[in-house]
Protein backbone atom coordinates (compact mmCIF):
# COMPACT_ATOMS: atom_id res chain seq x y z
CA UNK A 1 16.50 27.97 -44.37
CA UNK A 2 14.49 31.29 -43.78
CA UNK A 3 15.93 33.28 -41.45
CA UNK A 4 13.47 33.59 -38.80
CA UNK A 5 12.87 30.09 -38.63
CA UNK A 6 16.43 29.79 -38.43
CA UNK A 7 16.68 31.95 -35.72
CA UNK A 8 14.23 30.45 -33.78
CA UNK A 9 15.28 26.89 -33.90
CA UNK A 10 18.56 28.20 -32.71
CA UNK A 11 16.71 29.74 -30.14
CA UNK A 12 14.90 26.33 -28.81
CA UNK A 13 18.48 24.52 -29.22
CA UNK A 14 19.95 26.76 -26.95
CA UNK A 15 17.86 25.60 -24.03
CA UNK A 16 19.39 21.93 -22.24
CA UNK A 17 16.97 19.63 -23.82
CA UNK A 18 14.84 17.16 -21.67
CA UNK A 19 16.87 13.95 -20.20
CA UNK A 20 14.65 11.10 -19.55
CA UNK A 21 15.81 8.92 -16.79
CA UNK A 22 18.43 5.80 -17.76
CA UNK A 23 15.94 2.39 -17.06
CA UNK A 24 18.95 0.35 -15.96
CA UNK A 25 18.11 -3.39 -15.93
CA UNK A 26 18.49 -5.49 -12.40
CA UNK A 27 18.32 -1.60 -10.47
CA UNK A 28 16.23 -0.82 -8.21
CA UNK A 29 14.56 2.43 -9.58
CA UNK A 30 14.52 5.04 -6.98
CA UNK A 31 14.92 8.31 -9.00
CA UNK A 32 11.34 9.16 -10.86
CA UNK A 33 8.90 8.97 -7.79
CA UNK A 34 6.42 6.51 -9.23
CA UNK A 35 4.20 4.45 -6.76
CA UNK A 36 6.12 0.87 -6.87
CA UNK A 37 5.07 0.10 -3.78
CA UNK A 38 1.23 -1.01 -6.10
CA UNK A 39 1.96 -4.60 -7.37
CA UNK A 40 3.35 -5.14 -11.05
CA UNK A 41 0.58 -7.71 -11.26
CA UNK A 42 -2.58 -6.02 -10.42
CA UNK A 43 -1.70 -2.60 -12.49
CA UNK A 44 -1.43 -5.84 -15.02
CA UNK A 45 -4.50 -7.13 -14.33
CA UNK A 46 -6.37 -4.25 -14.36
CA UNK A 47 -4.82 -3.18 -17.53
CA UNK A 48 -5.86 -6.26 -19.30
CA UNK A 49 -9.39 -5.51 -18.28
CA UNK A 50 -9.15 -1.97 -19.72
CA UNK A 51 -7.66 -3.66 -23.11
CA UNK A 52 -10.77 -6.08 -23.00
CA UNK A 53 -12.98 -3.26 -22.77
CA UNK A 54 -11.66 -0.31 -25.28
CA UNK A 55 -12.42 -0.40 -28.81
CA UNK A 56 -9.45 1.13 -30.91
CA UNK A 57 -11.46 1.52 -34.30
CA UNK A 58 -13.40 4.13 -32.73
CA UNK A 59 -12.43 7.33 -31.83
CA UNK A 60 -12.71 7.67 -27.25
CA UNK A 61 -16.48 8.80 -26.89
CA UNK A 62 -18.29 7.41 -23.63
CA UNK A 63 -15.03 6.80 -21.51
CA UNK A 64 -14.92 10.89 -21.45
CA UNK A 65 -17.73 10.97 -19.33
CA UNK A 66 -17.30 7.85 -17.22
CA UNK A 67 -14.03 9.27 -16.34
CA UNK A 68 -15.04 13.10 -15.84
CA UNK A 69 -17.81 10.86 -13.44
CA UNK A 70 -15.43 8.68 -11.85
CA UNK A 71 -13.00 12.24 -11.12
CA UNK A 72 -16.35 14.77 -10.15
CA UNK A 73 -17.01 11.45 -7.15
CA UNK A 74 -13.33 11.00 -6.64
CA UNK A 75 -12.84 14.87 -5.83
CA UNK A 76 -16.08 16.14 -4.35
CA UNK A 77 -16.50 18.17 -7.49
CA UNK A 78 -18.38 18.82 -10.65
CA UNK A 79 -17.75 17.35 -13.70
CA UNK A 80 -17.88 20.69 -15.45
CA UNK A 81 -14.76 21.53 -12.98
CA UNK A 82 -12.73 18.64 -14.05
CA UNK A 83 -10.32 18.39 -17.67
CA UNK A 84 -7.98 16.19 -18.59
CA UNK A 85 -5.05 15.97 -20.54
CA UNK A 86 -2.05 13.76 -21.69
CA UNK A 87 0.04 13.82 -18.06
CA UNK A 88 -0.35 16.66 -16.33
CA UNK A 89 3.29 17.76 -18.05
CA UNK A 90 1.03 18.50 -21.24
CA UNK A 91 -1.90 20.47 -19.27
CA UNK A 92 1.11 22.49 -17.77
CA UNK A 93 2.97 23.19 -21.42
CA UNK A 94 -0.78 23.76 -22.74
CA UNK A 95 -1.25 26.06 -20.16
CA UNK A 96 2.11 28.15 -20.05
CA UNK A 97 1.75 28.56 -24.50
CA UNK A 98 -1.52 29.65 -24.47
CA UNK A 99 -2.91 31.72 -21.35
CA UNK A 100 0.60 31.98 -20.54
CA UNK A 101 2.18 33.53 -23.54
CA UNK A 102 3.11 36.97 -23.18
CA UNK A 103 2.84 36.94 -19.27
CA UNK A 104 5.44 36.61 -16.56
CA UNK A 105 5.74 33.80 -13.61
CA UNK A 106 6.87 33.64 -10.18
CA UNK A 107 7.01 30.79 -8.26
CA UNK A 108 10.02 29.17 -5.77
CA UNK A 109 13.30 27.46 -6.05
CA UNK A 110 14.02 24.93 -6.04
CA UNK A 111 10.80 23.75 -7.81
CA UNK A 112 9.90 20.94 -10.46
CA UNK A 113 12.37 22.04 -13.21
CA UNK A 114 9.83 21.13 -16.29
CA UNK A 115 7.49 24.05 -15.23
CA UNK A 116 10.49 26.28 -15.09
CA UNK A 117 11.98 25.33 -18.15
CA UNK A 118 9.04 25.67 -19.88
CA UNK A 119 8.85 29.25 -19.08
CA UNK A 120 12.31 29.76 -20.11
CA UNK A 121 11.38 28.08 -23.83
CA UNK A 122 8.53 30.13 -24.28
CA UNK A 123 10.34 33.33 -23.30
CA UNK A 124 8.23 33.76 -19.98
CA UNK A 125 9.89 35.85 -17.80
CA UNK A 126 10.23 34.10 -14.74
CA UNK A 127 11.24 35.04 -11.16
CA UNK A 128 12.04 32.60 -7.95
CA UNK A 129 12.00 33.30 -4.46
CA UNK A 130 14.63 30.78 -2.65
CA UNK A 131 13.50 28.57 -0.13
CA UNK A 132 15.28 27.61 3.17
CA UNK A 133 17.97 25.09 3.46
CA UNK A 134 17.07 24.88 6.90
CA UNK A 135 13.33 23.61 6.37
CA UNK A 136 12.06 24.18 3.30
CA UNK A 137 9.92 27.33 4.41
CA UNK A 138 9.93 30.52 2.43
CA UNK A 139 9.23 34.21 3.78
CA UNK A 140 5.92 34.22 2.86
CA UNK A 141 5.32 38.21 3.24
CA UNK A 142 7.65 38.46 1.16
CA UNK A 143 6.69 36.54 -1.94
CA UNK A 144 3.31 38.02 -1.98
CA UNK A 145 4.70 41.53 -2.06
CA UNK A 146 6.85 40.10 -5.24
CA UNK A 147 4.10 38.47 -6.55
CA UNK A 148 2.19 41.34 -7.41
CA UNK A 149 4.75 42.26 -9.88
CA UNK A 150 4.05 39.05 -11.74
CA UNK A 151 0.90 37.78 -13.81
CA UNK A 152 0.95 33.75 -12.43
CA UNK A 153 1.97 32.32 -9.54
CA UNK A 154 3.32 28.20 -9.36
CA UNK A 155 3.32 26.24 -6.42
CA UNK A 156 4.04 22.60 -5.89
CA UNK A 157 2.19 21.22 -2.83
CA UNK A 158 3.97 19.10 -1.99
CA UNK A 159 6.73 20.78 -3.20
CA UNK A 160 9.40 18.96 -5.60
CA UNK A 161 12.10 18.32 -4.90
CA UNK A 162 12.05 19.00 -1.30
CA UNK A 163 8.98 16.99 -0.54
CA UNK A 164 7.59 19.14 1.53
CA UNK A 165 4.02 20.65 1.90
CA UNK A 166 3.97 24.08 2.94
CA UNK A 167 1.48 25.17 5.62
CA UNK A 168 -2.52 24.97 4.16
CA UNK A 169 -2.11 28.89 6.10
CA UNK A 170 0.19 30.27 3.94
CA UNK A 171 -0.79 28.91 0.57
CA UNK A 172 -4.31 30.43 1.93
CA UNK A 173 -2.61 33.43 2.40
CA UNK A 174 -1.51 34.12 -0.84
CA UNK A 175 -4.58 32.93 -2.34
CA UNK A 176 -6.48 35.59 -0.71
CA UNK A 177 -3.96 38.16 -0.91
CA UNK A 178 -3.49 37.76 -5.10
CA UNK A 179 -6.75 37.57 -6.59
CA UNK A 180 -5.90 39.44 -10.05
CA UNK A 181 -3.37 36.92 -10.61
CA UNK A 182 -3.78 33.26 -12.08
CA UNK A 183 -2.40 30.85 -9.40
CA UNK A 184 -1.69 27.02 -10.65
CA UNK A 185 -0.98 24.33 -7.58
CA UNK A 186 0.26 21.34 -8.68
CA UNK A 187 -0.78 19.14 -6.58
CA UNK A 188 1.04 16.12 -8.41
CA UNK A 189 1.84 14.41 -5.22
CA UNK A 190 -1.18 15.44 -2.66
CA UNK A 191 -2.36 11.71 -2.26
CA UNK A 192 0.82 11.26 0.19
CA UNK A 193 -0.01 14.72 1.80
CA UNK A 194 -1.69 16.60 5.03
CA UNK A 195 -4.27 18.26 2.65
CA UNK A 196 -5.60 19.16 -0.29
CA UNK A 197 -6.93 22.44 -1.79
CA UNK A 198 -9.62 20.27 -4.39
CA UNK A 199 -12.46 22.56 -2.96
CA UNK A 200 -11.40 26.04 -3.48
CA UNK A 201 -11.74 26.08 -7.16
CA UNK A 202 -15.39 26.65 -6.71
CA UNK A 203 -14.60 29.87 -4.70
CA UNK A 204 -11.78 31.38 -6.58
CA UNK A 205 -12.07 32.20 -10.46
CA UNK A 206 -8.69 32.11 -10.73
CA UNK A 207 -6.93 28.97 -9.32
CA UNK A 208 -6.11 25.79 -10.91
CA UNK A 209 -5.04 22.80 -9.61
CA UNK A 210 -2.98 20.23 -11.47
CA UNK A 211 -3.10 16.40 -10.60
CA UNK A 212 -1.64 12.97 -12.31
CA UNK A 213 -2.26 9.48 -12.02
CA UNK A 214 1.54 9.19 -12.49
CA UNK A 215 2.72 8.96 -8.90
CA UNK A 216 0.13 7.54 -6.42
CA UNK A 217 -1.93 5.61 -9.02
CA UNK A 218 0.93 3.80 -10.23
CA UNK A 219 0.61 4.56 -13.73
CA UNK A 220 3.22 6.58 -15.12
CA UNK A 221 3.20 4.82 -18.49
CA UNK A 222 -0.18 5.19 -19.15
CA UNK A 223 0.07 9.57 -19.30
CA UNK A 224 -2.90 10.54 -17.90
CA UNK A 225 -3.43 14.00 -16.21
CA UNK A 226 -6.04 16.30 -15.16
CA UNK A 227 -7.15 19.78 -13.45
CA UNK A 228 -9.59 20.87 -11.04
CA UNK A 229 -10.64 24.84 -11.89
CA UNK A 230 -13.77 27.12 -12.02
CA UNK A 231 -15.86 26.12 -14.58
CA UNK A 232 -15.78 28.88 -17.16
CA UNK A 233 -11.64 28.01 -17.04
CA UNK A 234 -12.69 23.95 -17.35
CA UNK A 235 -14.83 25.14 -20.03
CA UNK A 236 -12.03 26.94 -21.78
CA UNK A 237 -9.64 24.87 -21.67
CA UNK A 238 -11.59 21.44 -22.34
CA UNK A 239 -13.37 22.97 -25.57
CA UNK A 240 -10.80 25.66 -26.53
CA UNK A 241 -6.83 24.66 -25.70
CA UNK A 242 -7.34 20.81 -25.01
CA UNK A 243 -6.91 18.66 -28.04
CA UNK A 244 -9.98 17.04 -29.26
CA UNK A 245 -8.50 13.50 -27.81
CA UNK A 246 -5.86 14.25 -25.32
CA UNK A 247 -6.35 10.78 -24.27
CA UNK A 248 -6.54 7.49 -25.94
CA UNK A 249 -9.45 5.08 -25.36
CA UNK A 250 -7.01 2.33 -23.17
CA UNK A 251 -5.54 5.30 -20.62
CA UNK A 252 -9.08 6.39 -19.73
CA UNK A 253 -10.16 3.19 -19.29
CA UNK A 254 -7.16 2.30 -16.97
CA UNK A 255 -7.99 5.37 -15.11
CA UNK A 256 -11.64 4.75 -14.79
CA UNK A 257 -10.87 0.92 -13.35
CA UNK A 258 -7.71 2.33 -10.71
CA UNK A 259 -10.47 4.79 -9.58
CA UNK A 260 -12.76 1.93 -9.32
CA UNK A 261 -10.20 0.02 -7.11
CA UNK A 262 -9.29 3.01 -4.97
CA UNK A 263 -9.06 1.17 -1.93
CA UNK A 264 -6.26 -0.74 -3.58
CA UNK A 265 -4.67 2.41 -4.09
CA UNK A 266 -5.47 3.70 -0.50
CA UNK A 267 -3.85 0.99 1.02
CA UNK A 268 -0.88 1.61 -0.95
CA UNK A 269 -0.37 4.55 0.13
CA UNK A 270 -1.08 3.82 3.80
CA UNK A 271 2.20 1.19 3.65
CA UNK A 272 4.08 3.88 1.59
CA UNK A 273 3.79 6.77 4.88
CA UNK A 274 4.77 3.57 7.01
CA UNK A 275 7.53 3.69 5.83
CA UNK A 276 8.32 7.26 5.17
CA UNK A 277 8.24 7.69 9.25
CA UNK A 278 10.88 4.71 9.38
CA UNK A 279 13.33 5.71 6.86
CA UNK A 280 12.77 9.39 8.66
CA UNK A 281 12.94 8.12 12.21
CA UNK A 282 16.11 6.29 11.54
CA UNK A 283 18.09 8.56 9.28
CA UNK A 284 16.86 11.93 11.23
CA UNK A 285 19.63 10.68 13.78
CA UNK A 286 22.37 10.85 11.77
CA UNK A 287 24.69 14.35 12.06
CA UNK A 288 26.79 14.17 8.76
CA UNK A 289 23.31 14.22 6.40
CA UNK A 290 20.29 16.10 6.80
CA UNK A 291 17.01 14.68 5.55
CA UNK A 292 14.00 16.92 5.27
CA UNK A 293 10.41 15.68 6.74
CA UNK A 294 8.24 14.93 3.71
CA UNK A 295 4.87 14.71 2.83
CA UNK A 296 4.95 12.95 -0.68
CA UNK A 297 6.11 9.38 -1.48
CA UNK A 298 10.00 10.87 -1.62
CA UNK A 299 12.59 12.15 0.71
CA UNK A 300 14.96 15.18 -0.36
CA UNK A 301 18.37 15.09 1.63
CA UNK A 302 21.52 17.49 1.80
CA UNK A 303 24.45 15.06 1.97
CA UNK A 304 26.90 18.00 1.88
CA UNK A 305 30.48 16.88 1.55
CA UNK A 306 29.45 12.98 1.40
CA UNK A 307 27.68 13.23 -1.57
CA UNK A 308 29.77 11.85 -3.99
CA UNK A 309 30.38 8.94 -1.42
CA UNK A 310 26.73 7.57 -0.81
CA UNK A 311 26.12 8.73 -4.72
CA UNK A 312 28.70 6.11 -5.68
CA UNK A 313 27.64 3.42 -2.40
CA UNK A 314 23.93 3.46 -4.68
CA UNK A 315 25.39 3.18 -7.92
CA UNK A 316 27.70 0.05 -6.66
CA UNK A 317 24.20 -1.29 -4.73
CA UNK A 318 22.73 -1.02 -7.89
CA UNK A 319 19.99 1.63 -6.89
CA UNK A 320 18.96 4.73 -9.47
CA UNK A 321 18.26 7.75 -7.10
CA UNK A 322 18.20 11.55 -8.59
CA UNK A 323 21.07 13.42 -7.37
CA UNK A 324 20.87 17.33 -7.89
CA UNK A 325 24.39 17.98 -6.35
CA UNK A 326 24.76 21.91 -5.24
CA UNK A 327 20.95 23.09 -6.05
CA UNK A 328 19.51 26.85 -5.02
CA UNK A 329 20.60 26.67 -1.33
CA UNK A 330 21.49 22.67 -0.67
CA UNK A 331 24.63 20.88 -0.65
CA UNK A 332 25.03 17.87 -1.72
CA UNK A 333 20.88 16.98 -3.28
CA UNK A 334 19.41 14.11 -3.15
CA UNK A 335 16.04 12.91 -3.83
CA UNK A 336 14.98 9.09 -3.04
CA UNK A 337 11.23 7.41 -4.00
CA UNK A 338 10.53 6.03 -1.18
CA UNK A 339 9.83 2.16 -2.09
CA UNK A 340 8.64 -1.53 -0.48
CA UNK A 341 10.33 -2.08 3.14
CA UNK A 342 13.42 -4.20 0.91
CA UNK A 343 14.18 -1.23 -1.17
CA UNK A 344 13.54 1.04 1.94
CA UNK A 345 15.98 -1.35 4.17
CA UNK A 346 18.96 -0.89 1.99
CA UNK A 347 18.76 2.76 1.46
CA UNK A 348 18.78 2.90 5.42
CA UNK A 349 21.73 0.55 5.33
CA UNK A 350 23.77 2.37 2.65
CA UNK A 351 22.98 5.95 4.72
CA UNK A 352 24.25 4.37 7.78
CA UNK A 353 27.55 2.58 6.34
CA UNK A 354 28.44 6.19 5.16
CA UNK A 355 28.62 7.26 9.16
CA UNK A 356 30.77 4.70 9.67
CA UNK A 357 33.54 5.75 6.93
């Protein structure tokens, strides 16, 4: 093998390569955030209707601008403000190679570990600014003053895997204050939010908002992602960096009919902060765990010196959660989708047996 190739494969192998989650039959799965609170049967139904409708021996045409319709009404924006891409995991990777390459990153940790480990494989120098164990807030003064040493600026809101949304002030704040930098939101999770930022990107040239249909439209498997952005970057990255068909003819449609049936989604979502302020109400009480407030369809807990206990208690319930252990400044990570009130009931259960031990 040449040597620079050989160099750089050895380069990529050195990185801790991607570990898709373990589907465990007869589990509940509480570990990858996905909305499974929607019915198997309707995302069924609707899919069916999306296979009735797509034509395979063609390449996807018209669904590009049904879809880039169905977003512009869904968002309150433009069509020419609107791409779309393959999960919003490829926009970010498409992103980070190209306008990325060469530049440096600062963003917060702990943060979604994909955008950071991106960085790291394409040698993007990358700084974090820790955020509180206490509750989740960061010194905002601070960041901006650190910020200016950097070229692009990532924040999840909400944030994962803490759940939290930071304050619409602050994230306001830093917009204003770093204007010569490119600032990405990811808003992968702003359905189960307090707001959304969807209408700046027509008064900032350089923000750019990230969103999937992965979480609150219940369709993980079907990899569909977009971004909201000025339109000279939509324009860019649509005709320039996006591949000519990011998206196959049967995800667009799906996307196109769960934006038709929003209200299905809506309502969803309505049962799914239900029960976020029960599982929160109830487990807020107990002393020997501390679970954060959160604003997406997850909770992120510090179990501290319990952890291996109630990680075991959901392994022998048979429930898949994510557990982080020790991560930036928690003890003891957790992170639990928060699922229908049976799912919901026994995580409250197993949290509450642990007091008793």
């Amino acid at each position: 093998m040449v040597e620079w190739l050989e160099k750089e494969l050895a380069y990529i192998k050195s990185h801790k390569p991607y570990k898709r989650p373990d589907k465990v039959h007869d589990f509940y799965k509480l570990d990858s955030n996905e909305n499974i609170v929607l019915e198997k049967n309707l995302i069924r139904a609707i899919a069916m209707k999306s296979l009735r409708e797509s034509d395979f021996r063609e390449y996807p045409l018209e669904q590009f601008d049904k879809l880039y319709n169905k977003l512009a009404d869904y968002t309150n924006l433009s069509t020419k403000n609107i791409g779309v891409g393959s999960g919003s995991d490829q926009i970010m990777d498409l992103l980070l190679s190209t306008i990325g390459k060469g530049r440096s990153v600062i963003t917060l940790n702990p943060t979604f570990s994909y955008f950071t480990d991106r960085c790291d494989l394409y040698k993007i120098p990358t700084k974090q600014i820790e955020l509180s164990s206490l509750d989740n807030s960061f010194d905002v003064e601070l960041f901006i003053k650190k910020a200016r040493e950097y070229d692009i600026i990532y924040i999840a809101s909400p944030n994962n895997p803490t759940g939290n949304q930071f304050r619409f002030d602050e994230i306001l704040n830093i917009i204003e204050s770093l204007k010569d930098k490119l600032i990405i939101i990811d808003e992968a999770y702003v359905e189960f939010a307090e707001y959304n930022l969807s209408n700046i990107v027509t008064k900032y040239n350089n923000v750019v908002i990230m969103r999937t249909f992965s979480k609150a439209f219940g369709l993980a498997g079907a990899r569909i992602g977009y971004i909201l952005t000025n339109e000279e970057m939509a324009d860019i990255f649509n005709q320039y960096i996006q591949l000519p068909y990011p998206l196959s003819s049967f995800s667009m449609q799906l996307a196109i009919e769960v934006l038709a049936n929003i209200h299905i989604v809506k309502r969803s979502i309505e049962l799914i902060k239900i029960e976020r302020s029960k599982i929160f109400e109830r487990l807020n009480k107990m002393d020997q765990i501390k679970i954060f407030e959160s604003h997406s369809n997850f909770f992120f807990f510090q179990t501290f010196s319990h952890f291996e206990k109630i990680k075991n208690s959901m392994m022998n319930e048979k429930i898949l959660i994510k557990n982080f252990g020790n991560l930036g400044n928690y003890q003891g990570a957790m992170r639990i989708t928060i699922g229908n009130t049976e799912m919901n009931d026994k995580i409250i259960s197993i949290f509450e047996k642990s007091q008793l031990q």
